[in-house]
Structure formats: structure tokens, C-alpha cells
C-alpha atoms as a PDB file:
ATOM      1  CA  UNK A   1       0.000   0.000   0.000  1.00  0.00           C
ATOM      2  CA  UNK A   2       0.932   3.138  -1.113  1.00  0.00           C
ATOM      3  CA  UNK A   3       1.546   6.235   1.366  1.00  0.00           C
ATOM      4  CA  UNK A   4      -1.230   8.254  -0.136  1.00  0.00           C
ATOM      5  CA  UNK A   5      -3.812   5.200  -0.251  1.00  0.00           C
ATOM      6  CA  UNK A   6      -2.593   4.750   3.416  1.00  0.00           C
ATOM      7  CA  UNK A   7      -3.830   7.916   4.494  1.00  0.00           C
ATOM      8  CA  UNK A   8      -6.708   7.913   2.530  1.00  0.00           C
ATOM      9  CA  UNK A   9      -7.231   4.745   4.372  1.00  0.00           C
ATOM     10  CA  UNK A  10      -6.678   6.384   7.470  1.00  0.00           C
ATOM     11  CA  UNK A  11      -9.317   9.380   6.554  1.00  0.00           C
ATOM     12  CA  UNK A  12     -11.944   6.733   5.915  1.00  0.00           C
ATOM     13  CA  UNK A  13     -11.533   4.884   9.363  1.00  0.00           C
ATOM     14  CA  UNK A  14     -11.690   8.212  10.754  1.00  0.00           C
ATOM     15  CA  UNK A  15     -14.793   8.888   9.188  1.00  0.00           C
ATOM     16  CA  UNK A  16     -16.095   6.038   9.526  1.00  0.00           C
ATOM     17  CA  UNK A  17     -15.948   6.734  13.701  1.00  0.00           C
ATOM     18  CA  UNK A  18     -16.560  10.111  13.953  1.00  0.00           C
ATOM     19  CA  UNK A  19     -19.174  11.047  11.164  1.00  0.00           C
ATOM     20  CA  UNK A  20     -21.743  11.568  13.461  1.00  0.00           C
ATOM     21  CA  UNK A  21     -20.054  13.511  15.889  1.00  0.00           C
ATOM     22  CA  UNK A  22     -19.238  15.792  13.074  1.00  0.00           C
ATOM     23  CA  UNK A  23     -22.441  15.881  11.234  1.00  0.00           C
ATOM     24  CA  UNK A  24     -23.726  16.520  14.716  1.00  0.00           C
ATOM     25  CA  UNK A  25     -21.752  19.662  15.546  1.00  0.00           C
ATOM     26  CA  UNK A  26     -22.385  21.256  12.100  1.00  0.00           C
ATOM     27  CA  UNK A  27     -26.173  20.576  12.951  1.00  0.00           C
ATOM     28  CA  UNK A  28     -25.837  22.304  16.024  1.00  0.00           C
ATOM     29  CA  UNK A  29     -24.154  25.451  14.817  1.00  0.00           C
ATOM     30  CA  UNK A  30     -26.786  25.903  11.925  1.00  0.00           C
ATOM     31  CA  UNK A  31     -29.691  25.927  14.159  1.00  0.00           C
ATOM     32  CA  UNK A  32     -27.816  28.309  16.328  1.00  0.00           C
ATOM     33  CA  UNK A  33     -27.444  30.596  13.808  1.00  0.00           C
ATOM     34  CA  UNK A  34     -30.441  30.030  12.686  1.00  0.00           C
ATOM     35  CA  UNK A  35     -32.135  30.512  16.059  1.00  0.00           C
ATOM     36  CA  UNK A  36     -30.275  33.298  16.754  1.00  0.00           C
ATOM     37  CA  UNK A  37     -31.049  35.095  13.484  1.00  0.00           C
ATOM     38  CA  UNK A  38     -34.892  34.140  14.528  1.00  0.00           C
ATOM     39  CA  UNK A  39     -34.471  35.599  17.591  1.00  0.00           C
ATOM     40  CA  UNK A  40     -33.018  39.020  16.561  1.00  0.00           C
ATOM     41  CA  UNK A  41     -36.358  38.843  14.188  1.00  0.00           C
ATOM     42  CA  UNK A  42     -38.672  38.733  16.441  1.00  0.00           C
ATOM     43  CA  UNK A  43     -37.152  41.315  18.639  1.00  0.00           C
ATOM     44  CA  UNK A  44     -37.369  43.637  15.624  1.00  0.00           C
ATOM     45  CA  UNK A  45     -40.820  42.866  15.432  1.00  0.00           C
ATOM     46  CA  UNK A  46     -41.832  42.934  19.024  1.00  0.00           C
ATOM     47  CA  UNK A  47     -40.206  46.335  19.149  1.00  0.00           C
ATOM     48  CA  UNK A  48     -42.153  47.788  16.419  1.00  0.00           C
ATOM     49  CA  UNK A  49     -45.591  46.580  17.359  1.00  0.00           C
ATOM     50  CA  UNK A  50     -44.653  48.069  20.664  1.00  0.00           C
ATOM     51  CA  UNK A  51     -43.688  51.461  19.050  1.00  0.00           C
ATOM     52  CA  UNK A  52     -46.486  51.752  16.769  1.00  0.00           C
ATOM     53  CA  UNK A  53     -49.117  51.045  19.786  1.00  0.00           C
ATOM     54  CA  UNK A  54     -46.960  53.680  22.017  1.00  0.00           C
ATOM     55  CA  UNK A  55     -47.634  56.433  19.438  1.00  0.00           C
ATOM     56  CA  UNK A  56     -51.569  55.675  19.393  1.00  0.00           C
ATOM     57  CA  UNK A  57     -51.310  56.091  23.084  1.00  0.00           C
ATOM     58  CA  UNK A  58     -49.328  59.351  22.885  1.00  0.00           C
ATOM     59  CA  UNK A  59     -51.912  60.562  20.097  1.00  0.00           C
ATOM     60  CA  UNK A  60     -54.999  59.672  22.177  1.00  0.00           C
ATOM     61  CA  UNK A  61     -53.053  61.070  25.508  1.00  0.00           C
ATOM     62  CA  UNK A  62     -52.683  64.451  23.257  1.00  0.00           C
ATOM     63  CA  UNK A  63     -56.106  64.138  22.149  1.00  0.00           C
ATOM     64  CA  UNK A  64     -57.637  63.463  25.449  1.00  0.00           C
ATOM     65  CA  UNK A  65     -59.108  60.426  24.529  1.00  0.00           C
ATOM     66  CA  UNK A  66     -59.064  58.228  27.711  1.00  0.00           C
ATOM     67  CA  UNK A  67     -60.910  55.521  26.131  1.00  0.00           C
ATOM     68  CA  UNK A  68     -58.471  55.090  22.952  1.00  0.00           C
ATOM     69  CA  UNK A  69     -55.206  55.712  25.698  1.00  0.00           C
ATOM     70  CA  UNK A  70     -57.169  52.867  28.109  1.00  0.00           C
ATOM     71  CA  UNK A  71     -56.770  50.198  24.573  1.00  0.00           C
ATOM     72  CA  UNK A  72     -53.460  51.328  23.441  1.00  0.00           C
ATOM     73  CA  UNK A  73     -51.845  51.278  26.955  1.00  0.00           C
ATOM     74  CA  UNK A  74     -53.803  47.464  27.763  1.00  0.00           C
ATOM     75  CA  UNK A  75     -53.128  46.193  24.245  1.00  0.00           C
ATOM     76  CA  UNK A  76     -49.402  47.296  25.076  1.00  0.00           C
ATOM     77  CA  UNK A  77     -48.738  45.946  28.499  1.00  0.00           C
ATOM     78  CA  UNK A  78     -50.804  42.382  27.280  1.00  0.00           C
ATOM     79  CA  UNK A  79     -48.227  41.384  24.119  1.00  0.00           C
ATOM     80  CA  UNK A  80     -45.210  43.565  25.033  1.00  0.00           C
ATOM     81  CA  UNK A  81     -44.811  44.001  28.501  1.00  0.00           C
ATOM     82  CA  UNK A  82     -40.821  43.271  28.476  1.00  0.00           C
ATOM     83  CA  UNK A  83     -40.225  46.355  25.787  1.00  0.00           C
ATOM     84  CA  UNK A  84     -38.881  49.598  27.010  1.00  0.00           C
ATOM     85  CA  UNK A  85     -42.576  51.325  25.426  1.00  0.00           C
ATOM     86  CA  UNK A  86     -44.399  49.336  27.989  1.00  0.00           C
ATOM     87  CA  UNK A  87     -42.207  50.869  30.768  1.00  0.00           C
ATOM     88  CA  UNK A  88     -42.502  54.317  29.284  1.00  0.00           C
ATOM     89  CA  UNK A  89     -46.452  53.757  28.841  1.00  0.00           C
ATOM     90  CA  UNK A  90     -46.991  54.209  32.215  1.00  0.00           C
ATOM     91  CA  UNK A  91     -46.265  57.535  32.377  1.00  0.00           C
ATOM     92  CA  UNK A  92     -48.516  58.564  29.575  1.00  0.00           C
ATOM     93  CA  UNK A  93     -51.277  57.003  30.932  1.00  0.00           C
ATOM     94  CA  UNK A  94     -50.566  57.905  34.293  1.00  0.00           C
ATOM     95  CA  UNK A  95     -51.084  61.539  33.028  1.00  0.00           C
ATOM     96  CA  UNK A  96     -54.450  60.977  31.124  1.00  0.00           C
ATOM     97  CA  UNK A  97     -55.910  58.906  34.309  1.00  0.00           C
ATOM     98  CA  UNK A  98     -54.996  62.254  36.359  1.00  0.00           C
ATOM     99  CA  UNK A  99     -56.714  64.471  33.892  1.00  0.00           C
ATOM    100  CA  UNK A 100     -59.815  62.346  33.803  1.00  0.00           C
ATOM    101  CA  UNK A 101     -59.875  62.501  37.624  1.00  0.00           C
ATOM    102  CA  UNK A 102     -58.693  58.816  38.130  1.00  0.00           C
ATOM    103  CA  UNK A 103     -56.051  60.341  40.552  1.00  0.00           C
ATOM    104  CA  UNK A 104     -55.297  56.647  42.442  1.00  0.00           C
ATOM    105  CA  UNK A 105     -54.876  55.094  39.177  1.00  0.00           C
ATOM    106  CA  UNK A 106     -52.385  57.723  38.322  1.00  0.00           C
ATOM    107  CA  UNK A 107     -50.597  57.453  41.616  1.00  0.00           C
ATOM    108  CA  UNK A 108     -50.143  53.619  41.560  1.00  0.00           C
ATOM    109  CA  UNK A 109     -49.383  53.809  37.384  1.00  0.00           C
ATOM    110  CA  UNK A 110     -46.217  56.100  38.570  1.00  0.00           C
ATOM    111  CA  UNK A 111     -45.424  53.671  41.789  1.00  0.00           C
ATOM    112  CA  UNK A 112     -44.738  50.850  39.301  1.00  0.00           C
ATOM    113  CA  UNK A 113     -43.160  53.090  37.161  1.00  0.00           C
ATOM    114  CA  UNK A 114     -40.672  53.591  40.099  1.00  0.00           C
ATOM    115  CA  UNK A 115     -40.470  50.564  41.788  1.00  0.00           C
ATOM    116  CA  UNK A 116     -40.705  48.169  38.094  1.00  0.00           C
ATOM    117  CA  UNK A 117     -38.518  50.305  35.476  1.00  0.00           C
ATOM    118  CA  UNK A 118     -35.221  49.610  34.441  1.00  0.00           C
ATOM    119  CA  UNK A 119     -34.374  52.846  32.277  1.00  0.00           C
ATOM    120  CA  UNK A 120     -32.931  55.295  34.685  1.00  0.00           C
ATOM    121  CA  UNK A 121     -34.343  58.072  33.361  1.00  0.00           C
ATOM    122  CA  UNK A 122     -38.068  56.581  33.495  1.00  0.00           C
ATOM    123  CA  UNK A 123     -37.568  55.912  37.118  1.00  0.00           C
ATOM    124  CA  UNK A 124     -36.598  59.862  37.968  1.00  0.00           C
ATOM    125  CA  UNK A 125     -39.419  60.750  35.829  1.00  0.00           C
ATOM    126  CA  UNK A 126     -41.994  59.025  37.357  1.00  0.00           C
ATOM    127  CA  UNK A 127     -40.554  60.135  40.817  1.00  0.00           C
ATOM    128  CA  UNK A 128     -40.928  63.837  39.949  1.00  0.00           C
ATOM    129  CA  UNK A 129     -43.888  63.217  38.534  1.00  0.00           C
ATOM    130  CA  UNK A 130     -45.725  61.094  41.806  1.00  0.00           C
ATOM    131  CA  UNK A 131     -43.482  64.046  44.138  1.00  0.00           C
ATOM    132  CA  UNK A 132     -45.682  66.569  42.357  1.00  0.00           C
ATOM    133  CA  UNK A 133     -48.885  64.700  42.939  1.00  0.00           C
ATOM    134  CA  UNK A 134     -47.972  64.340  46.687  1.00  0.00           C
ATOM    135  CA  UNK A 135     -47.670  68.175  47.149  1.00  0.00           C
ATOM    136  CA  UNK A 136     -50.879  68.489  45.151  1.00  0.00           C
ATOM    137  CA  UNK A 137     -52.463  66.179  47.612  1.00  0.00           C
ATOM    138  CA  UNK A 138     -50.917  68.106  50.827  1.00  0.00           C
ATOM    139  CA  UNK A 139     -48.403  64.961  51.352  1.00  0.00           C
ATOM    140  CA  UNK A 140     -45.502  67.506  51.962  1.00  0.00           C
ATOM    141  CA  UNK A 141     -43.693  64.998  54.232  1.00  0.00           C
ATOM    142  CA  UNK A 142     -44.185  62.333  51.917  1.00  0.00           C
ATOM    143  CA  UNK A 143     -43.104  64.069  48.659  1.00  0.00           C
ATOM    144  CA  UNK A 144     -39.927  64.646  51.010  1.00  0.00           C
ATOM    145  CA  UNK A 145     -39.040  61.561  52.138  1.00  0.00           C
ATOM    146  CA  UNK A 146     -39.150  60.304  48.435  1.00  0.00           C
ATOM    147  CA  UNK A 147     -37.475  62.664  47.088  1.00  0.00           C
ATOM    148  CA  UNK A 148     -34.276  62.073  49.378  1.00  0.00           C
ATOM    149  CA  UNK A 149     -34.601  58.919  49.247  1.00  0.00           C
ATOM    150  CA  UNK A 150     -31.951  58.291  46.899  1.00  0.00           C
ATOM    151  CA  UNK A 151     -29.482  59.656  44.448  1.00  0.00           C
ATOM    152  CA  UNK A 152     -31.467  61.905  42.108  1.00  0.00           C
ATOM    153  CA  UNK A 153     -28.318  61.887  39.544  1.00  0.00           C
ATOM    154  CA  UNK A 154     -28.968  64.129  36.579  1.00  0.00           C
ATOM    155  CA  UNK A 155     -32.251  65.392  38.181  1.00  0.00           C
ATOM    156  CA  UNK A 156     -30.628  67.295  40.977  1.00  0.00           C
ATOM    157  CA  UNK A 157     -32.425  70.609  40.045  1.00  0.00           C
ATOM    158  CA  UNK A 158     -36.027  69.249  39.713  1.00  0.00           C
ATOM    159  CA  UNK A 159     -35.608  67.123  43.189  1.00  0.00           C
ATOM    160  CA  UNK A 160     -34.982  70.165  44.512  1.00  0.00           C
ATOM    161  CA  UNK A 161     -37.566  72.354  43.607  1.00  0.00           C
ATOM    162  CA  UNK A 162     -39.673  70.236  44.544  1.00  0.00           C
ATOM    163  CA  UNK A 163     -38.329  69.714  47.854  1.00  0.00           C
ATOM    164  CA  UNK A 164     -38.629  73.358  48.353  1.00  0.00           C
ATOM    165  CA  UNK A 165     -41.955  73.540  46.909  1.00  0.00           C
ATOM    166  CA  UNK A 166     -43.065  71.259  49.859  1.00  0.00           C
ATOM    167  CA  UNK A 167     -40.815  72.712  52.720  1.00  0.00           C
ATOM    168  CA  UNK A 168     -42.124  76.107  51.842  1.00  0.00           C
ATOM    169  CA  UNK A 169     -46.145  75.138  51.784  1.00  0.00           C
ATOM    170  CA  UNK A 170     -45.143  73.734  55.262  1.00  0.00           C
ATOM    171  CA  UNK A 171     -43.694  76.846  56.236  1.00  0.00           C
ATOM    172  CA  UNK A 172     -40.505  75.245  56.528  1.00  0.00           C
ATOM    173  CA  UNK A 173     -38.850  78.305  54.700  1.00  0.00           C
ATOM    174  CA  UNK A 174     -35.507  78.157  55.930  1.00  0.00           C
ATOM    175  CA  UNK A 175     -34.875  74.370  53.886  1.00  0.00           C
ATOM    176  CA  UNK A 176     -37.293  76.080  51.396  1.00  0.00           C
ATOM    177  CA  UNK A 177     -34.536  78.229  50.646  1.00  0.00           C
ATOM    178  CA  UNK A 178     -31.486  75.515  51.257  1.00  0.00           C
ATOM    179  CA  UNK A 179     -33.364  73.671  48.523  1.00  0.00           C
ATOM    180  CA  UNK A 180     -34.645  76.161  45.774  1.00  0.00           C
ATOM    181  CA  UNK A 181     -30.669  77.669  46.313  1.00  0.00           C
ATOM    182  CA  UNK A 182     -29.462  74.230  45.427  1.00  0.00           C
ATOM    183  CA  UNK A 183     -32.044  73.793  42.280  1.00  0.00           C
ATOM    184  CA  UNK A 184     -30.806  77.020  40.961  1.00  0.00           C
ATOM    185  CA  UNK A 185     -27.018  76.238  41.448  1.00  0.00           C
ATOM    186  CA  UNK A 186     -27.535  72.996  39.129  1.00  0.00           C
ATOM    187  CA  UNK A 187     -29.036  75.217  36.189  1.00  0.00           C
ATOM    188  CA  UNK A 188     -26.998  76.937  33.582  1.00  0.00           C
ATOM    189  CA  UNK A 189     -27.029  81.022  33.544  1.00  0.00           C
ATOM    190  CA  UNK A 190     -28.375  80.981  30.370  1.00  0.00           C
ATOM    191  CA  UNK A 191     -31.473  79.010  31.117  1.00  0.00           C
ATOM    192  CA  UNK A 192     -35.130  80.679  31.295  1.00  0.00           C
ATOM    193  CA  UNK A 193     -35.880  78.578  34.317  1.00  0.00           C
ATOM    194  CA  UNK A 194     -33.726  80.439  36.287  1.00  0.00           C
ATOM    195  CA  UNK A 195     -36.434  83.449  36.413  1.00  0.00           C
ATOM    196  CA  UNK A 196     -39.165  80.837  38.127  1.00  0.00           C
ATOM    197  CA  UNK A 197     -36.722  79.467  40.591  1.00  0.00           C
ATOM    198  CA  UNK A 198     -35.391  83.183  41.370  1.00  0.00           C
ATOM    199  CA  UNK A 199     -38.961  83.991  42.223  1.00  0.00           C
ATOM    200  CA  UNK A 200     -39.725  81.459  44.388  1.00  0.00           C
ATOM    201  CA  UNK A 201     -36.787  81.697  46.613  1.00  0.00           C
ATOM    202  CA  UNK A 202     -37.387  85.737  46.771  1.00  0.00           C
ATOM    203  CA  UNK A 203     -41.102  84.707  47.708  1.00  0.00           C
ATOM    204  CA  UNK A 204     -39.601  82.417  50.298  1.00  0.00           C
ATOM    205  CA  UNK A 205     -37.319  84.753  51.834  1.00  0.00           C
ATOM    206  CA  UNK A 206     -39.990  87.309  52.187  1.00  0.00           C
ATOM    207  CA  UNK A 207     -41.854  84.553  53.961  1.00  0.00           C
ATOM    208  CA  UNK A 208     -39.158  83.746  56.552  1.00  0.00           C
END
């Protein structure tokens, strides 16, 4: 026997053994891919039906339509609960439920928004948002306490507005000020907020 018809004898045996092992493997990686590449599809579509049902409930939120924002925002949270538009949603529809008068429904539609989001930015907004309801609702001391409750990051200027919002209608004027000082150090000198923040810590120091 020949060297070459040795090897190729030596190929076949091999073959012959592992074939299956082999086949198996390549089986395995073409389903991952494929399964991946399904996976990455239905994402993409997921995400869009979630999109497309987040603008009908921003249009009927616009539009005052509570009825329309009730289907959009169910329809949502029903087939796409894990996309970041259900986790926004909340705060749309926590809005329209306020407006309508359905002031529990928006209270508890921000608490989840709070305690159940996992974009950052969601979270603070749904904490202003709920902070300004509790100083609506004379909950000074609770609009507080959740506001320095933890690290308000990027928000620093609206926590603390807010914060001296509530201080002041307790007639707490002294952290009214602390607190409308600090809002107003965290804006830029250019910015027209700085007139409404200005005006509230003059009213507050006529107060003290």
C-alpha cells in the first residue's frame, strides 16, 4: 500500500468513527445561527408593534381620549410588557388617568413606574412626577421623604424644587430656601428657568 492510499485509508476509518459527531456539531451550529437570526427577528418585530401602539397612546393622551389611551396602553402591556414602550407607557397614561380625575390610578401607574422600570431616566421621571402629585395632595412629608430617598443623579435641580416647593407650603422656609438655592445652582445662567426658581426663593425669603 501506497503512502497516499494509506492515508486515505486512514481518513476513511476516521470517518467512519466520527461522522456523526461531526455531522452533529455542524447541525448544532446551523440551528444556532439560525435561532439566533430568529431571535433578533422577532425582537425587531416585538419592538415595532410596541412602538407603533406607544404612538396611538401618545396621540390619544394628546387628544384626550381616555378611552383610545385605556386600549393602546392594555393592548401594550398584554403582548409587550418586556419592551422599554411598555415601561414608558406608564407615564402617559398615568397623566391621562390624572386628567380624567382617576387620581389613584395615576398614583399607583407612577409607583410601578418607580419601583418596576429599568431605564434610569423613566424611574426619575416618574418620581418627579408622583413628588408633584404628593404636594398636590398636601403629602408635603411624603413628597420629602421620596425625594431624598436616593441619588437623584442628573435630576438634581427638579428634586430640589420640589423639595422646596413642599418645605415652603409647610412653612418650613428656611430648607425652602437651602433647597430652591441648590435647584438654581444645578441650572446653567443661560437658562429661562432660572427666572421661576429666582422667584420662588425671593417669595420664600420674604416669607421667613
Amino acid at each position: 500500500m501506497t503512502p497516499d492510499e494509506e492515508r486515505l485509508d486512514q481518513v476513511k476509518q476516521w470517518w467512519k468513527e466520527y461522522r456523526w459527531t461531526v455531522i452533529g456539531g455542524i447541525s448544532a451550529g446551523v440551528i444556532g445561527v439560525g435561532g439566533w437570526t430568529g431571535w433578533t427577528e422577532y425582537t425587531r418585530v416585538q419592538q415595532e408593534s410596541a412602538s407603533t401602539l406607544f404612538q396611538e397612546l401618545s396621540v390619544a393622551v394628546v387628544e384626550a381620549d381616555a378611552i383610545g389611551a385605556r386600549r393602546a396602553f392594555d393592548e401594550l402591556f398584554e403582548d409587550y410588557s418586556g419592551t422599554a414602550y411598555a415601561e414608558k407607557a406608564r407615564l402617559l397614561f398615568a397623566r391621562i388617568s390624572y386628567e380624567v380625575g382617576e387620581e389613584a390610578d395615576a398614583r399607583r401607574l407612577l409607583e410601578d413606574a418607580v419601583d418596576l422600570s429599568s431605564d434610569e431616566s423613566t424611574v426619575h421621571a416618574a418620581r418627579i412626577r408622583l413628588a408633584q402629585l404628593l404636594i398636590e395632595s398636601a403629602q408635603y412629608q411624603q413628597a420629602v421623604d421620596l425625594l431624598g430617598s436616593v441619588d437623584p443623579g442628573q435630576f438634581v435641580s427638579h428634586y430640589e424644587e420640589l423639595k422646596g416647593d413642599a418645605y415652603r407650603a409647610m412653612n418650613r422656609y428656611s430648607e425652602a430656601k437651602k433647597a430652591y438655592e441648590a435647584s438654581l445652582d444645578q441650572l446653567g445662567f443661560n437658562s429661562g428657568y432660572r427666572t421661576i426658581l429666582t422667584l420662588k426663593l425671593n417669595d420664600t425669603r420674604v416669607a421667613e
